[in-house]
N, C-alpha and C. Protein backbone atom coordinates (compact mmCIF):
# COMPACT_ATOMS: atom_id res chain seq x y z
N UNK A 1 -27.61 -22.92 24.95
CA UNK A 1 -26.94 -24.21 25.04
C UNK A 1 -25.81 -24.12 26.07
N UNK A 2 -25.39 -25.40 26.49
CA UNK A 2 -24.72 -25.25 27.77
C UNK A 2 -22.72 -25.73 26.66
N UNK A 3 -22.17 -24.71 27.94
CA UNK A 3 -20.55 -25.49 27.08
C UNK A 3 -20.49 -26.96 26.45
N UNK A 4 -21.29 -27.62 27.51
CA UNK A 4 -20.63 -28.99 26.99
C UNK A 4 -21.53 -29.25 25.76
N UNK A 5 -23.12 -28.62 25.71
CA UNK A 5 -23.25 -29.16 24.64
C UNK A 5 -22.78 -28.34 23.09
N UNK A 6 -22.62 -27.60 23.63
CA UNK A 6 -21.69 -26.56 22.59
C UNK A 6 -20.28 -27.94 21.73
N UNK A 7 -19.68 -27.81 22.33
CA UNK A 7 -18.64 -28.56 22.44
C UNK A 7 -18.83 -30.29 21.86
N UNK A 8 -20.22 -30.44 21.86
CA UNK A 8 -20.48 -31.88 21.02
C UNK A 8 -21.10 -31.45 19.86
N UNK A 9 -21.58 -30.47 19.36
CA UNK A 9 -21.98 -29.57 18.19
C UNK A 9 -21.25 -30.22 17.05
N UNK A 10 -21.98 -30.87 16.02
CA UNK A 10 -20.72 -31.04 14.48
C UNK A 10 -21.15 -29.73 13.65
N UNK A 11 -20.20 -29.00 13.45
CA UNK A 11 -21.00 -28.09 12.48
C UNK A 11 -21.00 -28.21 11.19
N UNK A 12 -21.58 -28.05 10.25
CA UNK A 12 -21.53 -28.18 8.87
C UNK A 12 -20.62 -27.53 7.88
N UNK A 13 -20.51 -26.76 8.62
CA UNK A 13 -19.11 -25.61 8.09
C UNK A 13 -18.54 -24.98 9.27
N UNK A 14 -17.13 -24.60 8.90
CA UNK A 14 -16.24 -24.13 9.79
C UNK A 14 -16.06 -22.89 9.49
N UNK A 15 -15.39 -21.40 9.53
CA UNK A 15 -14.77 -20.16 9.12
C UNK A 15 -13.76 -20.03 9.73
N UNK A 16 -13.06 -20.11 9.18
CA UNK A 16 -11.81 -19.51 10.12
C UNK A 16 -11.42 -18.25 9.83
N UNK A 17 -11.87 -16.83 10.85
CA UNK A 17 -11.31 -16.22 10.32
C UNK A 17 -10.45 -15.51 11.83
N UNK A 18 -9.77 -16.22 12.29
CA UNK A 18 -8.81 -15.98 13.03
C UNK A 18 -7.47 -14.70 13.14
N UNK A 19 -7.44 -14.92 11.33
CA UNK A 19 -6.04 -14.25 10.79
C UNK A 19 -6.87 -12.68 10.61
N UNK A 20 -8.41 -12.43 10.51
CA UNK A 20 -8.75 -11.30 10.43
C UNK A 20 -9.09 -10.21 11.54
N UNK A 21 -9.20 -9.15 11.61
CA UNK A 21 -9.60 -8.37 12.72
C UNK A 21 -10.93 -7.35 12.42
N UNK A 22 -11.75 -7.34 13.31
CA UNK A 22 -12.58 -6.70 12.92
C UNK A 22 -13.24 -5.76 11.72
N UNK A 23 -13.99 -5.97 10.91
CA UNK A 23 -15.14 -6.56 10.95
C UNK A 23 -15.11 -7.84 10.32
N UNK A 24 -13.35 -8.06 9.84
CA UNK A 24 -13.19 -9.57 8.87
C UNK A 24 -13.93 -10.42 9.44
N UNK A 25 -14.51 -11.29 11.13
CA UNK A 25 -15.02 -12.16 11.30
C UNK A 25 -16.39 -12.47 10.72
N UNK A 26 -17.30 -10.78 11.07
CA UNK A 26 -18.42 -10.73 10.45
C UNK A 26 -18.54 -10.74 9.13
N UNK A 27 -17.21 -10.38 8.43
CA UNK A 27 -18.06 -10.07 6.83
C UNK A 27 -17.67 -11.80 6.59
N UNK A 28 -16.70 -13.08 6.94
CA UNK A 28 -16.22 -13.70 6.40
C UNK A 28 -17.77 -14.94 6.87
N UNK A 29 -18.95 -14.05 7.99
CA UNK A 29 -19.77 -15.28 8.44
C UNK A 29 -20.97 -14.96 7.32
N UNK A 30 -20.86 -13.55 7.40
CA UNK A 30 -22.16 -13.28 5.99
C UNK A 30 -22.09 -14.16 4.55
N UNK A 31 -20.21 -14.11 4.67
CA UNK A 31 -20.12 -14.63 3.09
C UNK A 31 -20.48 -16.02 3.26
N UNK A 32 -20.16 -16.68 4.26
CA UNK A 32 -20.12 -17.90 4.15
C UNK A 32 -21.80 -18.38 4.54
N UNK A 33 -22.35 -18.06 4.81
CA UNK A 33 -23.82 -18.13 5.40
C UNK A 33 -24.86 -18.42 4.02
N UNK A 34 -24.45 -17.91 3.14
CA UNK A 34 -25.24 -18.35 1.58
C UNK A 34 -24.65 -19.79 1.30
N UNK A 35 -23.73 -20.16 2.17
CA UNK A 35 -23.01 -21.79 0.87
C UNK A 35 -24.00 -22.76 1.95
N UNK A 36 -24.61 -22.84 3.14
CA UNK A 36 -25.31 -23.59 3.59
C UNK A 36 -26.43 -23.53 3.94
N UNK A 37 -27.35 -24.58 4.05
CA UNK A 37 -28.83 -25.12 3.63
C UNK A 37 -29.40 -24.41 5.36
N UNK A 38 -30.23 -24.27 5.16
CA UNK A 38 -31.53 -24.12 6.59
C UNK A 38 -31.73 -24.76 7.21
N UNK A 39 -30.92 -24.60 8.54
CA UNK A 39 -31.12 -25.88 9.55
C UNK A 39 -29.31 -26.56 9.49
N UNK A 40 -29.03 -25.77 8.71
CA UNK A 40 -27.43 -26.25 9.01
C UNK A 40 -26.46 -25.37 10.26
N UNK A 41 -25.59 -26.13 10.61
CA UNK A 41 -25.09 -25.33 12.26
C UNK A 41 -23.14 -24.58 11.10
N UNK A 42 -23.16 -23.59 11.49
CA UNK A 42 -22.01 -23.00 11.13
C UNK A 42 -20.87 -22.68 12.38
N UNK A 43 -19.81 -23.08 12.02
CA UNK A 43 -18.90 -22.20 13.39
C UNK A 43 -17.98 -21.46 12.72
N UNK A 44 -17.95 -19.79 13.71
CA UNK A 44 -16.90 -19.03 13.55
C UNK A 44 -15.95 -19.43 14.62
N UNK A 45 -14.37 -19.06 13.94
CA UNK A 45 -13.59 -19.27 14.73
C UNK A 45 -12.68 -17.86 14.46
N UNK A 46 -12.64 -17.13 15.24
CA UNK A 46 -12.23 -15.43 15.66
C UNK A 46 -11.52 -15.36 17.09
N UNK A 47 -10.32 -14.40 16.64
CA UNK A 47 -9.68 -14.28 17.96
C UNK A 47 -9.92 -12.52 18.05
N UNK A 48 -10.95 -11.96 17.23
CA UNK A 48 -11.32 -10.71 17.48
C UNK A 48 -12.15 -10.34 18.62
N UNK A 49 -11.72 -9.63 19.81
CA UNK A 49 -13.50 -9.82 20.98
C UNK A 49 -14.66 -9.70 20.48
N UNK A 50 -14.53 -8.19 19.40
CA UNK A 50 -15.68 -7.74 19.52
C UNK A 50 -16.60 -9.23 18.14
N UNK A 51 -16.22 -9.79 17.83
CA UNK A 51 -17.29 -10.72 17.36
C UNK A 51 -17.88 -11.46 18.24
N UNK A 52 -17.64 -11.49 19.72
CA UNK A 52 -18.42 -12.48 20.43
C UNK A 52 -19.72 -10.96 20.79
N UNK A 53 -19.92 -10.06 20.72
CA UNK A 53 -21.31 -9.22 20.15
C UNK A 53 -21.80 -9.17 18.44
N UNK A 54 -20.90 -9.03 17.86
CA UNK A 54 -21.05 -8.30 16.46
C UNK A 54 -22.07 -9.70 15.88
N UNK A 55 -21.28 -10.71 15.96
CA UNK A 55 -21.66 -11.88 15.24
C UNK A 55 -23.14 -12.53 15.91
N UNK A 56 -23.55 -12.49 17.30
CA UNK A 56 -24.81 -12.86 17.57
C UNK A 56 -26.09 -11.76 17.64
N UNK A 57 -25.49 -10.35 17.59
CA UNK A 57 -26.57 -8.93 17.12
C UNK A 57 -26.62 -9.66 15.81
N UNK A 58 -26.14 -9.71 14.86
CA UNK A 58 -26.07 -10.18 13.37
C UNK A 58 -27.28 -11.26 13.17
N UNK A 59 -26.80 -12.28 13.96
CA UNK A 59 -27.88 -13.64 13.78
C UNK A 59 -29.38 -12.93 14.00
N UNK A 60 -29.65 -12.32 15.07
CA UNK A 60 -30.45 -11.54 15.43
C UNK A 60 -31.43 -10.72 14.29
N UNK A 61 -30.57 -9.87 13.77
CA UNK A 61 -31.68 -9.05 13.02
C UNK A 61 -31.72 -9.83 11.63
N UNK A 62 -30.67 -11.38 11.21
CA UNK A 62 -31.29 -11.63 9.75
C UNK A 62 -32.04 -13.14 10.54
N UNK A 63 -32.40 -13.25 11.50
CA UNK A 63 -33.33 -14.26 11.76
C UNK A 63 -32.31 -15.63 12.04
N UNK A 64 -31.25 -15.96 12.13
CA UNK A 64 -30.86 -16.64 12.17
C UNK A 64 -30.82 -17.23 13.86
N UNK A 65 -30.17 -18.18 14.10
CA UNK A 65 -30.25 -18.91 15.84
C UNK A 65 -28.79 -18.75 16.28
N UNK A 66 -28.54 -18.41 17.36
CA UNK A 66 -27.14 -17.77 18.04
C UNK A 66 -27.14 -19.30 19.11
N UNK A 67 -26.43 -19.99 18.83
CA UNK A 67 -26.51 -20.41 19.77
C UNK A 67 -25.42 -20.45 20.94
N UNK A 68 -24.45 -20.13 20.64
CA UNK A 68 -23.57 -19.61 21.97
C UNK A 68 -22.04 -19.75 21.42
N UNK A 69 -21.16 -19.73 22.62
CA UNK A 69 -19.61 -19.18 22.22
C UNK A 69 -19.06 -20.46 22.88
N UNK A 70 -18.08 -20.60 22.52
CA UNK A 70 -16.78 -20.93 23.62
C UNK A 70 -15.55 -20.64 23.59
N UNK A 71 -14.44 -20.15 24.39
CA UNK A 71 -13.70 -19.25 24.43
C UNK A 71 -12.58 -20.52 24.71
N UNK A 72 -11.80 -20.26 23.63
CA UNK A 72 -10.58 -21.27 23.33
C UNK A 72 -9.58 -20.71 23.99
N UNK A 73 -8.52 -21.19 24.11
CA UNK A 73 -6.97 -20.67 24.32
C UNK A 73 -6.29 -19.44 23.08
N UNK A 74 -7.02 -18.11 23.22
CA UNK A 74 -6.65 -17.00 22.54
C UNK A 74 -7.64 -17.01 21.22
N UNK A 75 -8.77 -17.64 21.09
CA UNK A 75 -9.85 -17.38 20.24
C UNK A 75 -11.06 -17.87 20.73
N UNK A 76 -11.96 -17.42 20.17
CA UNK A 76 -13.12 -18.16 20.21
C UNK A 76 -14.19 -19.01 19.23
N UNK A 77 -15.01 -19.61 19.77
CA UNK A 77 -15.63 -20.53 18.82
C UNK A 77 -16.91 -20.27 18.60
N UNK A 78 -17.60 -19.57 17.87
CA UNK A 78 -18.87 -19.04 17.96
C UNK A 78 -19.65 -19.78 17.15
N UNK A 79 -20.90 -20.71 17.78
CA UNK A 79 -22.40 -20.96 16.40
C UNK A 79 -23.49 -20.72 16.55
N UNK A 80 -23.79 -21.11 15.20
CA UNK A 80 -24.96 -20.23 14.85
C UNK A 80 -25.76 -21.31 14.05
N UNK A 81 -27.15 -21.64 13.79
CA UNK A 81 -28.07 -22.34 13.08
C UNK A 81 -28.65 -21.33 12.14
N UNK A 82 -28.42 -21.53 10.44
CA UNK A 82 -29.18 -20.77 9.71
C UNK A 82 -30.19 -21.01 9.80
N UNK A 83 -31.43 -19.92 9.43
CA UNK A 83 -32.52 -19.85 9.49
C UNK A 83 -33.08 -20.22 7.91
């Protein structure tokens, strides 16, 4: 997906896990990844780098859809479509 359409994305749920540092972004997207339905869009919001890898390898091996980042003013915005 391209920024802009990133950026018109509603997601169904938000995470904020901003205040955490590695691996808090990933464990806080696993936890949250059971409270929504299949076909629902989730966003992380992390000012950790390494989740802009950790978190789309992740989508990856449990089947889920990565669909891209965008890099805020000192965080980023990462989603994902459960599978």
């Amino acid at each position: 997906m391209t920024i802009e359409e990133l950026k018109e994305l509603k997601a169904n749920k938000t995470v904020d896990a901003r205040g955490t540092a590695c691996p808090g972004p990933l464990l806080e997207a696993k936890k949250t990844i059971g409270t929504i339905q299949a076909g629902d869009i989730m966003e992380v919001l992390s000012a950790d780098e390494g989740s802009k890898v950790d978190i789309p390898k992740w989508c990856t091996k449990q089947g889920h859809e990565y669909l891209g980042t965008i890099e805020e003013s000192g965080y980023f915005k990462i989603f994902l479509k459960k599978k």
